[in-house]
Every structure is written in structure tokens, then in C-alpha cells.
Protein backbone atom coordinates (compact mmCIF):
# COMPACT_ATOMS: atom_id res chain seq x y z
CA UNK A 1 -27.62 17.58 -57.89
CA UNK A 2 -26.95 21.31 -57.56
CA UNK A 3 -28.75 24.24 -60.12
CA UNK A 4 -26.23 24.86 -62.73
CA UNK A 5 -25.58 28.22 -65.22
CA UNK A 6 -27.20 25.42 -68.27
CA UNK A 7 -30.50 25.47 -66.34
CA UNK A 8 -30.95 29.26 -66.78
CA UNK A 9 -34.30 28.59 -69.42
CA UNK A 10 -35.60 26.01 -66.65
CA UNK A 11 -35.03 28.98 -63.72
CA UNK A 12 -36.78 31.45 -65.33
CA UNK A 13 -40.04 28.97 -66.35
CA UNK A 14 -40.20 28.22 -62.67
CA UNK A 15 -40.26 31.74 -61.03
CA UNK A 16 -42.85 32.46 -64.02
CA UNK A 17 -44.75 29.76 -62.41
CA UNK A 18 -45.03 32.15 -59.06
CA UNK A 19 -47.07 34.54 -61.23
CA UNK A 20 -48.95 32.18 -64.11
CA UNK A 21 -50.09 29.18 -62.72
CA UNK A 22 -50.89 27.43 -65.57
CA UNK A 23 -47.19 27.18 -66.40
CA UNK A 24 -45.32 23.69 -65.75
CA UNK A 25 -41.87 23.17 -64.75
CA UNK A 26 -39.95 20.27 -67.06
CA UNK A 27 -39.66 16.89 -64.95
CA UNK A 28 -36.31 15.22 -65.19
CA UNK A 29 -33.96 18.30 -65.05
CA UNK A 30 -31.28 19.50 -62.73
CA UNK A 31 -34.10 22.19 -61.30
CA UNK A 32 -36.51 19.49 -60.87
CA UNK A 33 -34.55 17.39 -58.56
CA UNK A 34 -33.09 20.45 -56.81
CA UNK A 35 -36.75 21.50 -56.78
CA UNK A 36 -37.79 17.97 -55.28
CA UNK A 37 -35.15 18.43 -52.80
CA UNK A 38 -35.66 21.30 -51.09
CA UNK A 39 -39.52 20.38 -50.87
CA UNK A 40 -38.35 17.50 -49.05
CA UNK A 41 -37.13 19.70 -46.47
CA UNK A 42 -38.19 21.37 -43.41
CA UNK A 43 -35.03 23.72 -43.09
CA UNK A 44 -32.73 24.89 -45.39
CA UNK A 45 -29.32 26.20 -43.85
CA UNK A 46 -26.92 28.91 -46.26
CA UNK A 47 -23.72 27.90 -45.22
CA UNK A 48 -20.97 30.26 -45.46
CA UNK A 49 -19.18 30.07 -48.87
CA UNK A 50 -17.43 33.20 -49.27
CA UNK A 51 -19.02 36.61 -50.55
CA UNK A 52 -21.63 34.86 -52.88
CA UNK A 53 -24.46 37.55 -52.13
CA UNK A 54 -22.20 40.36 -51.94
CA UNK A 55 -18.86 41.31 -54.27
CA UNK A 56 -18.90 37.87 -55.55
CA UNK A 57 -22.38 38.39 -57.27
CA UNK A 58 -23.26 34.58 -57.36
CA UNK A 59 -26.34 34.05 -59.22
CA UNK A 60 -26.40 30.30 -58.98
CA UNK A 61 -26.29 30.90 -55.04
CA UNK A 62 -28.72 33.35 -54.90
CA UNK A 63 -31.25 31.34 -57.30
CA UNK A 64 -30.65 28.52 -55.05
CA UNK A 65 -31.62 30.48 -52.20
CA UNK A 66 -34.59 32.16 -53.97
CA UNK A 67 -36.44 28.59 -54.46
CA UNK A 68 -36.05 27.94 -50.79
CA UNK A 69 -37.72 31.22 -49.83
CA UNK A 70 -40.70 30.53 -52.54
CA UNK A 71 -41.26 26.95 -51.48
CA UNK A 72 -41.79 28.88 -48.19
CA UNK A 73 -39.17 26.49 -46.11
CA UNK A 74 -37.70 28.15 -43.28
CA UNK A 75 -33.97 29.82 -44.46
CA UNK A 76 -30.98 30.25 -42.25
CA UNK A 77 -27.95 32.11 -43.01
CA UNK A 78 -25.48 30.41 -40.90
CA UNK A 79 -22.82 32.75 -39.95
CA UNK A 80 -22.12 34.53 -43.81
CA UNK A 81 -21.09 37.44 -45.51
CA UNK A 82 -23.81 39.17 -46.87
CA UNK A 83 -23.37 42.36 -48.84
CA UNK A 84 -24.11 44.93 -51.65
CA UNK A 85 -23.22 43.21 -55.18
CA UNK A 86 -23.02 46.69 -57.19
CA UNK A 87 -25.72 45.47 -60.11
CA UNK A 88 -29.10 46.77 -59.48
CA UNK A 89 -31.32 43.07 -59.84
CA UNK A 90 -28.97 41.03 -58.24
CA UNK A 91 -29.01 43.38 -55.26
CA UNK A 92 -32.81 43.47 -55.34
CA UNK A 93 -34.01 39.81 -55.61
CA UNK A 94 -31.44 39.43 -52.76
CA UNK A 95 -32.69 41.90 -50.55
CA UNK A 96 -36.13 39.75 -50.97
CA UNK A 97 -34.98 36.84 -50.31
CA UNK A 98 -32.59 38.17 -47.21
CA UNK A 99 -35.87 39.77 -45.76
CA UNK A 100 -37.87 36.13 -45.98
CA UNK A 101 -34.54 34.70 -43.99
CA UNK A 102 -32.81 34.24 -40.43
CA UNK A 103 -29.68 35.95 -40.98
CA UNK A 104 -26.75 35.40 -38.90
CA UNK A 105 -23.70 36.98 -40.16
CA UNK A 106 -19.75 36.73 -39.38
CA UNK A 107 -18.64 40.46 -40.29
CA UNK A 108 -19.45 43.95 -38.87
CA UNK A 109 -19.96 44.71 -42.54
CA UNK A 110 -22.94 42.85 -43.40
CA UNK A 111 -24.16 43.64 -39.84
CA UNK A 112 -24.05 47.62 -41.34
CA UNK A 113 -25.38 46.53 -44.18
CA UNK A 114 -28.27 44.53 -43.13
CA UNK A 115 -29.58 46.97 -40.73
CA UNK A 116 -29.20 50.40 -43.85
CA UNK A 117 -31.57 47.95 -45.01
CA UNK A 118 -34.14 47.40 -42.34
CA UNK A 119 -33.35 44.06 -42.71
CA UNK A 120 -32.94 41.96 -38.63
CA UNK A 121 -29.94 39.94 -38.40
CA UNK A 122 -27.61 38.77 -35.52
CA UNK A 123 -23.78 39.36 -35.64
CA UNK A 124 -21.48 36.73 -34.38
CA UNK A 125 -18.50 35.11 -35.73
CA UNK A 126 -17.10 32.31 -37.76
CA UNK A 127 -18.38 28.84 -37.93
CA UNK A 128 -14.67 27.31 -37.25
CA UNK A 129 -13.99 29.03 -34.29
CA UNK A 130 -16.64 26.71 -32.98
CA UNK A 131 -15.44 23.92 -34.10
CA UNK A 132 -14.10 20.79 -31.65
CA UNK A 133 -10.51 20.78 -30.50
CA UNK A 134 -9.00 17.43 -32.77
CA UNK A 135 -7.55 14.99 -30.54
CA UNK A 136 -6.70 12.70 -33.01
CA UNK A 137 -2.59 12.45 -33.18
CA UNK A 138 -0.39 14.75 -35.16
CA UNK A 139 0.01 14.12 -39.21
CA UNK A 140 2.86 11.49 -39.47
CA UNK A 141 3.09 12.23 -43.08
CA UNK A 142 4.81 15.08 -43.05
CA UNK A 143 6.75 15.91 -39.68
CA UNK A 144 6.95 20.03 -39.74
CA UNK A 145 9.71 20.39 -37.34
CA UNK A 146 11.97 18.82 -35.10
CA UNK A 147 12.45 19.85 -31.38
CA UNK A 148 14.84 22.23 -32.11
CA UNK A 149 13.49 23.55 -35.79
CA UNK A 150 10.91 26.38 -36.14
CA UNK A 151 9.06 27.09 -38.92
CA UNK A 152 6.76 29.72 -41.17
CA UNK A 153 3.65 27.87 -42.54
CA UNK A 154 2.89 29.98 -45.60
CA UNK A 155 -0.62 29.87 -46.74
CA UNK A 156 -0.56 31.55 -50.88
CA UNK A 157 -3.31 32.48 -52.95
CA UNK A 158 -4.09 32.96 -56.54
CA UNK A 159 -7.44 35.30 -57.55
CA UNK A 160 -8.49 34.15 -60.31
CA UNK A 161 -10.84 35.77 -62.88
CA UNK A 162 -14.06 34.84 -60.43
CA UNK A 163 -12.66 37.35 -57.88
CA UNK A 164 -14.65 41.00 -58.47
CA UNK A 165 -11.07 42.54 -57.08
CA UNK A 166 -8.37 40.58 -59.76
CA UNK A 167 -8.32 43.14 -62.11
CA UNK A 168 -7.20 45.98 -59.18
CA UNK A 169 -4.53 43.42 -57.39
CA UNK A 170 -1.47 42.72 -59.49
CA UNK A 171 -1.35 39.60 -57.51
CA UNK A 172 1.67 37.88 -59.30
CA UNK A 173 3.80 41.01 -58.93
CA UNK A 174 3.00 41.53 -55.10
CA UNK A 175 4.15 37.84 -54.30
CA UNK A 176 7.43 37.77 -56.83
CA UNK A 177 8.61 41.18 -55.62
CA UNK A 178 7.55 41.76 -52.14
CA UNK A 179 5.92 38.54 -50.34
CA UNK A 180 8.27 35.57 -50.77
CA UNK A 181 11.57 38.34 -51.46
CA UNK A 182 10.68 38.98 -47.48
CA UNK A 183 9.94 35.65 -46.42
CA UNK A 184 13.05 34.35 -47.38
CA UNK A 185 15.04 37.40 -45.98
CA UNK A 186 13.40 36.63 -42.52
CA UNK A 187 13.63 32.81 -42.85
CA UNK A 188 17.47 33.56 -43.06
CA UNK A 189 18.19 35.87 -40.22
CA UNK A 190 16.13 33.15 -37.80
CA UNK A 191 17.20 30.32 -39.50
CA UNK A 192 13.47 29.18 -40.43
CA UNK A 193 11.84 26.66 -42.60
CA UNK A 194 9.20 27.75 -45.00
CA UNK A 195 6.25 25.13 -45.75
CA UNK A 196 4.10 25.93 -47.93
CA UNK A 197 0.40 24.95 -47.31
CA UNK A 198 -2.42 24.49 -50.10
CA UNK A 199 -5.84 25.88 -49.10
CA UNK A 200 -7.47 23.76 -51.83
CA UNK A 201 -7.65 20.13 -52.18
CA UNK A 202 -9.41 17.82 -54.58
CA UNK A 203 -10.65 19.45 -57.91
CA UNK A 204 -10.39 22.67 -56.64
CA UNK A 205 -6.78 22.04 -55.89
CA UNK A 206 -3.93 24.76 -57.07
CA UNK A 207 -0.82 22.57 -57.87
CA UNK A 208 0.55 24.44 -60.73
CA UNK A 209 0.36 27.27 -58.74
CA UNK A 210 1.90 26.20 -55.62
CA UNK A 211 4.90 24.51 -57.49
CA UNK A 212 5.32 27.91 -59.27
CA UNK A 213 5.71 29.50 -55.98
CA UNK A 214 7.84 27.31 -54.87
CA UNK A 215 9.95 27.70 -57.87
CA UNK A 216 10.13 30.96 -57.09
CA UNK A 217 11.28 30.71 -53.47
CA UNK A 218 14.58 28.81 -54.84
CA UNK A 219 15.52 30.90 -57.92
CA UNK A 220 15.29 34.03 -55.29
CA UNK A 221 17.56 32.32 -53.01
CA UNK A 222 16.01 30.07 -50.80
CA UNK A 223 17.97 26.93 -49.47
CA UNK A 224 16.24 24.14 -50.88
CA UNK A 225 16.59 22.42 -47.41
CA UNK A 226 14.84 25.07 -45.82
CA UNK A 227 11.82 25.38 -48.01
CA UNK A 228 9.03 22.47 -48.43
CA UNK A 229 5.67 22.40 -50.37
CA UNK A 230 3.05 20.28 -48.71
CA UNK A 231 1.36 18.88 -52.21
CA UNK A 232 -1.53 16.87 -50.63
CA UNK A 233 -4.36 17.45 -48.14
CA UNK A 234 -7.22 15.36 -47.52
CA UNK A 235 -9.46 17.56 -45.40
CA UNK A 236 -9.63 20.49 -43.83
CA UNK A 237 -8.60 18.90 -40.56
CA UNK A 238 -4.89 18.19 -42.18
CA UNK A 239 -4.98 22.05 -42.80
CA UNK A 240 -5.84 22.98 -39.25
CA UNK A 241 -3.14 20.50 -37.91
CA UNK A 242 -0.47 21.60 -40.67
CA UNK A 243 -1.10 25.28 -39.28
CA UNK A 244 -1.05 24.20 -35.30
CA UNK A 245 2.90 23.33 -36.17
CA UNK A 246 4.02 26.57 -37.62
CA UNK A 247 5.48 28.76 -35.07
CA UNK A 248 3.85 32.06 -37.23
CA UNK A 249 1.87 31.72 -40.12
CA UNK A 250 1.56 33.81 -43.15
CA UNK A 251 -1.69 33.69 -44.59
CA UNK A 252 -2.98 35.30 -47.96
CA UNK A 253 -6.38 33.20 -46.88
CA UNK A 254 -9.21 33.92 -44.67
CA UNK A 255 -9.59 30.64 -43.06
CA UNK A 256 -5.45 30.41 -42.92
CA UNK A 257 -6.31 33.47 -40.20
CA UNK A 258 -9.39 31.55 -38.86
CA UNK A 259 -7.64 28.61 -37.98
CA UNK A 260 -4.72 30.40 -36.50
CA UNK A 261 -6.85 32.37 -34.32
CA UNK A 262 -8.63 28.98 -33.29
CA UNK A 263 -5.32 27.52 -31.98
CA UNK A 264 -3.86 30.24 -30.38
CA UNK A 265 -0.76 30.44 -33.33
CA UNK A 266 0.59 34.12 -34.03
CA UNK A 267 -0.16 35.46 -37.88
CA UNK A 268 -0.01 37.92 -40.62
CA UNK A 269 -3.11 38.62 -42.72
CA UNK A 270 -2.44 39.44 -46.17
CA UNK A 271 -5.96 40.52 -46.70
CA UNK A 272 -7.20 40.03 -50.24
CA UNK A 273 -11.14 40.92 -48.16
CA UNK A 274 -12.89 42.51 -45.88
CA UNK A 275 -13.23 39.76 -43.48
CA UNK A 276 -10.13 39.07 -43.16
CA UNK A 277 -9.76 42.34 -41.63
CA UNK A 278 -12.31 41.63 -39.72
CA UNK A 279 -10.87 38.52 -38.14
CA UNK A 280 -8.03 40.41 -37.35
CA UNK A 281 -9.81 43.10 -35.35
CA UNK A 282 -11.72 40.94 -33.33
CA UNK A 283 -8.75 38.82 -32.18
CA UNK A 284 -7.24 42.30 -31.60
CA UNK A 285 -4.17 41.00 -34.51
CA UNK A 286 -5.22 44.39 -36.95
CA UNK A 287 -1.83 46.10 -36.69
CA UNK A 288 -0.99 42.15 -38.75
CA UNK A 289 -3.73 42.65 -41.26
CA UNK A 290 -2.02 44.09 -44.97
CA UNK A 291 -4.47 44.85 -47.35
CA UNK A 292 -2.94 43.46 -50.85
CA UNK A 293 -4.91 46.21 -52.41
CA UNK A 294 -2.99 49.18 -51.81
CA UNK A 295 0.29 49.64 -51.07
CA UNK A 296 0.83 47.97 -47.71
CA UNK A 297 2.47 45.16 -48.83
CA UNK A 298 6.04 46.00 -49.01
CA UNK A 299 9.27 44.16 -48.03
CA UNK A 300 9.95 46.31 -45.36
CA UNK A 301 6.93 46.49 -43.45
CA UNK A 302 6.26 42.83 -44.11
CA UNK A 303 9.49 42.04 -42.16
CA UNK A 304 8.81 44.15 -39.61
CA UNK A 305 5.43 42.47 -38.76
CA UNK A 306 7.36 39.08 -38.94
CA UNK A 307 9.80 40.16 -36.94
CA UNK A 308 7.30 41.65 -33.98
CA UNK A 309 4.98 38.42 -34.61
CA UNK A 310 8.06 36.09 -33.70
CA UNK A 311 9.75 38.07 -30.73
CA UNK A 312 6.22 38.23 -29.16
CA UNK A 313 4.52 35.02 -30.19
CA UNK A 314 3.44 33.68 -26.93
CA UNK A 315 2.02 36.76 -25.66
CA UNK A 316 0.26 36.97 -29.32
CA UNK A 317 -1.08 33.38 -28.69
CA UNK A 318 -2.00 34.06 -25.11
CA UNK A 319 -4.09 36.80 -26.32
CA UNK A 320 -5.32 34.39 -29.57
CA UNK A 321 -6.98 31.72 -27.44
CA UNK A 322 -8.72 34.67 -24.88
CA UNK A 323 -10.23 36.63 -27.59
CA UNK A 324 -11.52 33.49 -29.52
CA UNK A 325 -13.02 32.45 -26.42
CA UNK A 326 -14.76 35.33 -26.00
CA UNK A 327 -15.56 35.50 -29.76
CA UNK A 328 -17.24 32.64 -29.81
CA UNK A 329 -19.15 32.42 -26.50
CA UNK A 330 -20.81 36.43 -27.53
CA UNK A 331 -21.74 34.39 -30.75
CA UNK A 332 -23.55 31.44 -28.93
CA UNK A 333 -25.31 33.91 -26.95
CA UNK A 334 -26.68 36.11 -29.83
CA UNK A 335 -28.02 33.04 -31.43
């Protein structure tokens, strides 16, 4: 079982232990079997989970990460994004524990970062773009397009209030007024279908949300033949194949982009992050990225992109699969 915010009394009794000895942590709690579990262990791998030492300022994460590094097991950062959090302790206790670590990290960012703070890491890429080819057959479920139909997979997003940049992106407005208005306008003149693809599944899963976009999409026009929401996914390997039948994709998330770049399919990145910039300059797609905070993201210059990403997609997807072969093969040699 995994630390939770309720344990915070039983988190700070057992880093007092560090420094009074006499003092004993509880049996029987969340801690203690977290505690039991990593003493089990010989290694303890961070996988990548998003910003969680950096602009996400996760404390559970970095707690997590701070027993490891006490109970002296060996750490590894596979492959993260590591960065400055903007509150003073948070940024400290992580420097500690980064400094007791192997850190390999996915952005050029955190490489900066890392090394302004003295602190040896290795720079490579992300974790999927290593991942296996699937040979298993094509999702029956859902066929995205006939022979002679070619579609947009459109990957949305919602930031909620856990995101440290909600309160600068007017999120809702960007998508009503300027994201789907375009979409729709260049669905039309190529006679396109739009699916829509969640990023979430299970508990995490954003249904309300999705069915509000694709509300949206009708009441601004859209044919109702021509646009379809994809409701269910049951791994991250329906994702991947979902995205390998879209003839562009549109992606407001970073592993919508990762996964395009894997299988060679042309993009946009509507960059809510750094790293999705990032993504986008090492498979040489930057003059794709948008940044959704600022004012990039306009109907105009959204069409455009699509418009230069469709007349050119196999040369874009030619140059996909190179660069993510080269990606990954400079990460396998750094580590």
C-alpha cells in the first residue's frame, strides 16, 4: 500500500527517528508496510510520473523517495522530469535526496537543472520510445477508418486544480473558441473524421469531460457522422494502436506526442509543458509545438499547422521514425 497525505503524523515520527533513536515508528500503518517494503528491496526504481519533483510539488512522491534514500537502498530515476518546485523545503529535501540517487532524466531542462546544482545525471529520452513494436492485430472494436477514409485522432485535456499552471491557462476558453472551432473547419475542407481519444482510463478516467467536448464539436457544426468519441480504453496499448490509425494527430498530451513520434504518425503539440516541447525538438516537429500558455493557440495558425502536417505527412513520418531511432539508441548509450 502506497504513503498517503493521512500518514503525515506517522512521516514525520519516522524521519525523527533518523536523529533520536529512541523514537519508534507505529506497527500496522500505511508507513509501516511501505516501510517494510522498501526494506525488502535491493533497488528502488522512480518511474516517470509527470513533474512530481518539479512544478508539480508532490510531497507524497518525494516522501516516498526520501525513505528509500534513508533505508540506504540504491535509487534510480528512470528517465524523469526533475525540476525546481518554487517552495524553499520542498526544493531542499529534494535536492538531498536527488544527490543520494542515479538520475536519468528525459528533458534538457532537468539536465540544466541538475548540473546548476552540481548534481551528476545522464540525459536521454522517454521510456516509450523504447518500448516493443505490438504485433498483436489491430483493435476490432472500433474500426478508425476505411480504405478510403482519413482521419484526425484528437487527444483533449482538462488541468485540473493539481496542475501549478490552471490558474494562468483559461483552458475551457482556448478549446471552445479556438481548438475544436479549427478542427472542425479543417475536418471540412479534407473531408476528415474526428475521433476523439481519452488519455485516462479506469478511475482516473475523464468521461464527463470528453462527452462535453464532444458536445461541443456538434453544437459548433460538426457532422455527427464525421465525429466519434472513443469512451473506453483498457491499456495503454489500445491508446498507442488508436493513435497508429490517425493520419495526424492532435494532441493536448505529452504521451499523445510520445506515441506519435514512436510510430512514425505526423502531429501537433498543444503544449500545456515543457516536455512536450521538448519532444517536439528532438523529433525536429518544434515549428508543431503551441504553447497553450500564451497566445499561440489561435484558429488561424492552428489550421495552418494542420494544413502543412497533412500535405507533408509522409515526409513528417519519414523523418518521425529516423529521429526516434536515433533518440533512443543516444539514450541506450548514455545509460
Amino acid at each position: 500500500m502506497l504513503f498517503q497525505k493521512t500518514d503525515l503524523q506517522d512521516a514525520i515520527v519516522y524521519v525523527a527517528t533518523k536523529f533520536i533513536p529512541f523514537i519508534r515508528v507505529k506497527t500496522n500503518t500505511t508507513l509501516s508496510a511501505y516501510l517494510d517494503l522498501v526494506k525488502s528491496c535491493d533497488i528502488v526504481i522512480v518511474s516517470p510520473g509527470g513533474s512530481n519533483i518539479g512544478i508539480y510539488k508532490d510531497w507524497i512522491s518525494l516522501f516516498r523517495v526520501l525513505v528509500a534514500v534513508l533505508e540506504k537502498k540504491e535509487t534510480i530515476f528512470a528517465l524523469n522530469s526533475i525540476g525546481k518546485s518554487g517552495n524553499f523545503i520542498f526544493d531542499l529535501i529534494a535536492k538531498f535526496v536527488l544527490k543520494k540517487s542515479q538520475l536519468f532524466v528525459r528533458e534538457g531542462k532537468s539536465n540544466q537543472i541538475l548540473n546548476k546544482w552540481k548534481i551528476p545525471n545522464v540525459r536521454g529520452v522517454d521510456t516509450a520510445l523504447s518500448l516493443a513494436v505490438d504485433t498483436q492485430p489491430s483493435l476490432k472494436e472500433v474500426k478508425i477508418a476505411d480504405d478510403d477514409e482519413q482521419s484526425i485522432i484528437f487527444i483533449p485535456t482538462r488541468l485540473g486544480s493539481w496542475h501549478p499552471l490552471c490558474s494562468e491557462i483559461n483552458l475551457p476558453q482556448k478549446i471552445q473558441q479556438d481548438i475544436i472551432p479549427s478542427l472542425i473547419s479543417f475536418a471540412q475542407d479534407y473531408n476528415l473524421k474526428i475521433f476523439i481519444i481519452p488519455h485516462l482510463y479506469g478511475v482516473l478516467s475523464e468521461e464527463k469531460f470528453l462527452k462535453s467536448i464532444y458536445k461541443t464539436f456538434i453544437e459548433l457544426g460538426m457532422d455527427q457522422q464525421k465525429i466519434i468519441l472513443l469512451e473506453k480504453l483498457e491499456s495503454f496499448r489500445d491508446y498507442e494502436k488508436y493513435i497508429a490509425h490517425g493520419k495526424i494527430v492532435v494532441s493536448m498530451r505529452y504521451h499523445g506526442v510520445i506515441l506519435s513520434i514512436k510510430q512514425g504518425i505526423p502531429f501537433i503539440s498543444l503544449a500545456y509543458e515543457n516536455k512536450m516541447k521538448e519532444a517536439c525538438i528532438y523529433s525536429g516537429m518544434l515549428d508543431y509545438n503551441f504553447s497553450l500558455n500564451g497566445d499561440q493557440v489561435t484558429q488561424k495558425a492552428l489550421i495552418e499547422a494542420y494544413q502543412r502536417v497533412y500535405q507533408n505527412r509522409q515526409k513528417i513520418a519519414d523523418q518521425l521514425l529516423s529521429k526516434q531511432s536515433i533518440a533512443v539508441l543516444a539514450s541506450v548509450r548514455h545509460t
